[in-house]
C-alpha atoms as a PDB file:
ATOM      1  CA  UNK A   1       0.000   0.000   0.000  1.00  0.00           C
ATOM      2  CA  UNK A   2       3.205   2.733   0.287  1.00  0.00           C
ATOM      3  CA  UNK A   3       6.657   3.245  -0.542  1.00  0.00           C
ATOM      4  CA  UNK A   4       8.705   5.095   1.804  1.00  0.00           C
ATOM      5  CA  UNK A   5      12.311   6.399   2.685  1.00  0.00           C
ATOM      6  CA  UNK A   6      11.885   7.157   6.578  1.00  0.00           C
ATOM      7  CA  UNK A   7      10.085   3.535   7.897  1.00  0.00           C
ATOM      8  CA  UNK A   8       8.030   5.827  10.453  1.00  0.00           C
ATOM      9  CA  UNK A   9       6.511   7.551   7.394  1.00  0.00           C
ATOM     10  CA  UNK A  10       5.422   4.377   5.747  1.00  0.00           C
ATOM     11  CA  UNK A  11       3.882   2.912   9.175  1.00  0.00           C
ATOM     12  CA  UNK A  12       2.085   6.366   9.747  1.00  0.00           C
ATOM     13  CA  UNK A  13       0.565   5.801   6.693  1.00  0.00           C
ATOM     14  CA  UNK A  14      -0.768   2.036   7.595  1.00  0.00           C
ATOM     15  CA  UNK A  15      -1.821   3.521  10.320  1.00  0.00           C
ATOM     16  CA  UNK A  16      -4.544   6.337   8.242  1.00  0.00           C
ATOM     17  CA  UNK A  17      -4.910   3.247   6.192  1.00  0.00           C
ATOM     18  CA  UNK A  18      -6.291   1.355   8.465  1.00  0.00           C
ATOM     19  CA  UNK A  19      -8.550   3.713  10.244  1.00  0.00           C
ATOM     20  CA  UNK A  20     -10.014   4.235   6.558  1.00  0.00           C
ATOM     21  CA  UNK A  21     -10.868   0.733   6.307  1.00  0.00           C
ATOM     22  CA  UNK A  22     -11.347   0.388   9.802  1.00  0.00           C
ATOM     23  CA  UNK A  23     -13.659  -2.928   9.322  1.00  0.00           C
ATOM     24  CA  UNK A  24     -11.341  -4.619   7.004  1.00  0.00           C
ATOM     25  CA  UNK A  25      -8.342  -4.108   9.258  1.00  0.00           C
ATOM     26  CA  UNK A  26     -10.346  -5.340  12.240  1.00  0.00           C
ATOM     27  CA  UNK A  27      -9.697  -8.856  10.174  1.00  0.00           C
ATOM     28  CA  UNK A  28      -6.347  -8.368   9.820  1.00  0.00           C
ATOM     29  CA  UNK A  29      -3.593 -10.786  11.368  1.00  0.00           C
ATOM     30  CA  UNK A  30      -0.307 -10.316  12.407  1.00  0.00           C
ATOM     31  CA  UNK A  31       0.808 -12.048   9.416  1.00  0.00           C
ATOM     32  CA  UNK A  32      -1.135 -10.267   6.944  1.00  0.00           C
ATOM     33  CA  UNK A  33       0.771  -7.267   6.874  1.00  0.00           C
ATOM     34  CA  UNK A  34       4.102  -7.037   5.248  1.00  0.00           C
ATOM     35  CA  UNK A  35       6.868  -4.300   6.448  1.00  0.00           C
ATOM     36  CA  UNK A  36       9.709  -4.807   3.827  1.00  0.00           C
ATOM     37  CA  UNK A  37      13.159  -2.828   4.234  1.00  0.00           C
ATOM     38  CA  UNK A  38      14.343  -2.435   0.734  1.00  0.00           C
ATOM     39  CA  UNK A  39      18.088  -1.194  -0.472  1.00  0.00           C
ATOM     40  CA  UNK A  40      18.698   0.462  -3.646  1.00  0.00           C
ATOM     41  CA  UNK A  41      22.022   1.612  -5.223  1.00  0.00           C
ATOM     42  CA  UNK A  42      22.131   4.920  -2.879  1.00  0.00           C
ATOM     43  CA  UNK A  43      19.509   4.590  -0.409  1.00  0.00           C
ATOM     44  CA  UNK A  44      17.042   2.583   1.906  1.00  0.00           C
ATOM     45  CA  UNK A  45      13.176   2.658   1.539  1.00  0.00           C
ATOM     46  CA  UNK A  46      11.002   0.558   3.050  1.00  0.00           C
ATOM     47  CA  UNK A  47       7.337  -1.376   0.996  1.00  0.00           C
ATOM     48  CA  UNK A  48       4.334  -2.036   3.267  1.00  0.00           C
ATOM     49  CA  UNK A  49       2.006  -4.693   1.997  1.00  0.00           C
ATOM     50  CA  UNK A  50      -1.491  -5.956   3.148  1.00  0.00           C
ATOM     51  CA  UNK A  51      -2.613  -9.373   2.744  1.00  0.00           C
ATOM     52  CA  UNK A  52      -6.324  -9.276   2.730  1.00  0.00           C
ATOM     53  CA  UNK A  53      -6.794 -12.924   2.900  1.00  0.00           C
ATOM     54  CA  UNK A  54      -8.683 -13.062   6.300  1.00  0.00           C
ATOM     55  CA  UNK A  55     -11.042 -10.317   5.293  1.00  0.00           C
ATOM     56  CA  UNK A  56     -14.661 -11.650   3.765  1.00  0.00           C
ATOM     57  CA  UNK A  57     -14.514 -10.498   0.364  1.00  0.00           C
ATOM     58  CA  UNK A  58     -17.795  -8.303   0.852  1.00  0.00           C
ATOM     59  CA  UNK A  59     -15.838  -5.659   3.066  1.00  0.00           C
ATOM     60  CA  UNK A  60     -12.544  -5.888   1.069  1.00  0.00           C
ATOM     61  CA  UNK A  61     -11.542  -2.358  -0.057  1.00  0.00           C
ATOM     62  CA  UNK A  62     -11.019  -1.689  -3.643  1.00  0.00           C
ATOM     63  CA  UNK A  63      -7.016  -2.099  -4.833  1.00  0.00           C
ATOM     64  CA  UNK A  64      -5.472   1.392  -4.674  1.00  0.00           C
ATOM     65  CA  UNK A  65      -2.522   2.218  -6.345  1.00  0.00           C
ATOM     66  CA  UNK A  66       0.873   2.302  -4.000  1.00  0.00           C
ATOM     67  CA  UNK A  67       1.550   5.590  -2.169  1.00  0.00           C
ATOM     68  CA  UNK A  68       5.033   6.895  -2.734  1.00  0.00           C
ATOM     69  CA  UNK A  69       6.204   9.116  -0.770  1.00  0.00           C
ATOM     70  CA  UNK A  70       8.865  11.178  -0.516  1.00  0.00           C
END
């Protein structure tokens, strides 16, 4: 769901993401979410990703595109 160079930026924004799909992320388990620390040529960024595999398909929210940010 984000791309981000500072980790604390990328788990702030799990964080508004899951009080925007507050019922989906009720279903969520530990495993489910994804915190990947990445390195590239020059710097570090760090990918979250969100399994939605425990959620019921009726309260799955729509695929978004990934946040990048700065």
């Amino acid at each position: 769901i984000v791309r981000a160079q500072q980790e604390k930026d990328a788990l702030a924004y799990f964080e508004s993401w899951k009080q925007r799909h507050a019922e989906a992320a009720a279903h969520l388990q530990p495993a489910d979410v994804l915190v990947d620390r990445m390195r590239g040529r020059y710097k570090t960024w760090t990918r979250i990703r969100v399994n939605l595999e425990h959620v019921p398909e009726s309260i799955r929210p729509p695929q978004e595109p990934v946040e990048d940010l700065p």
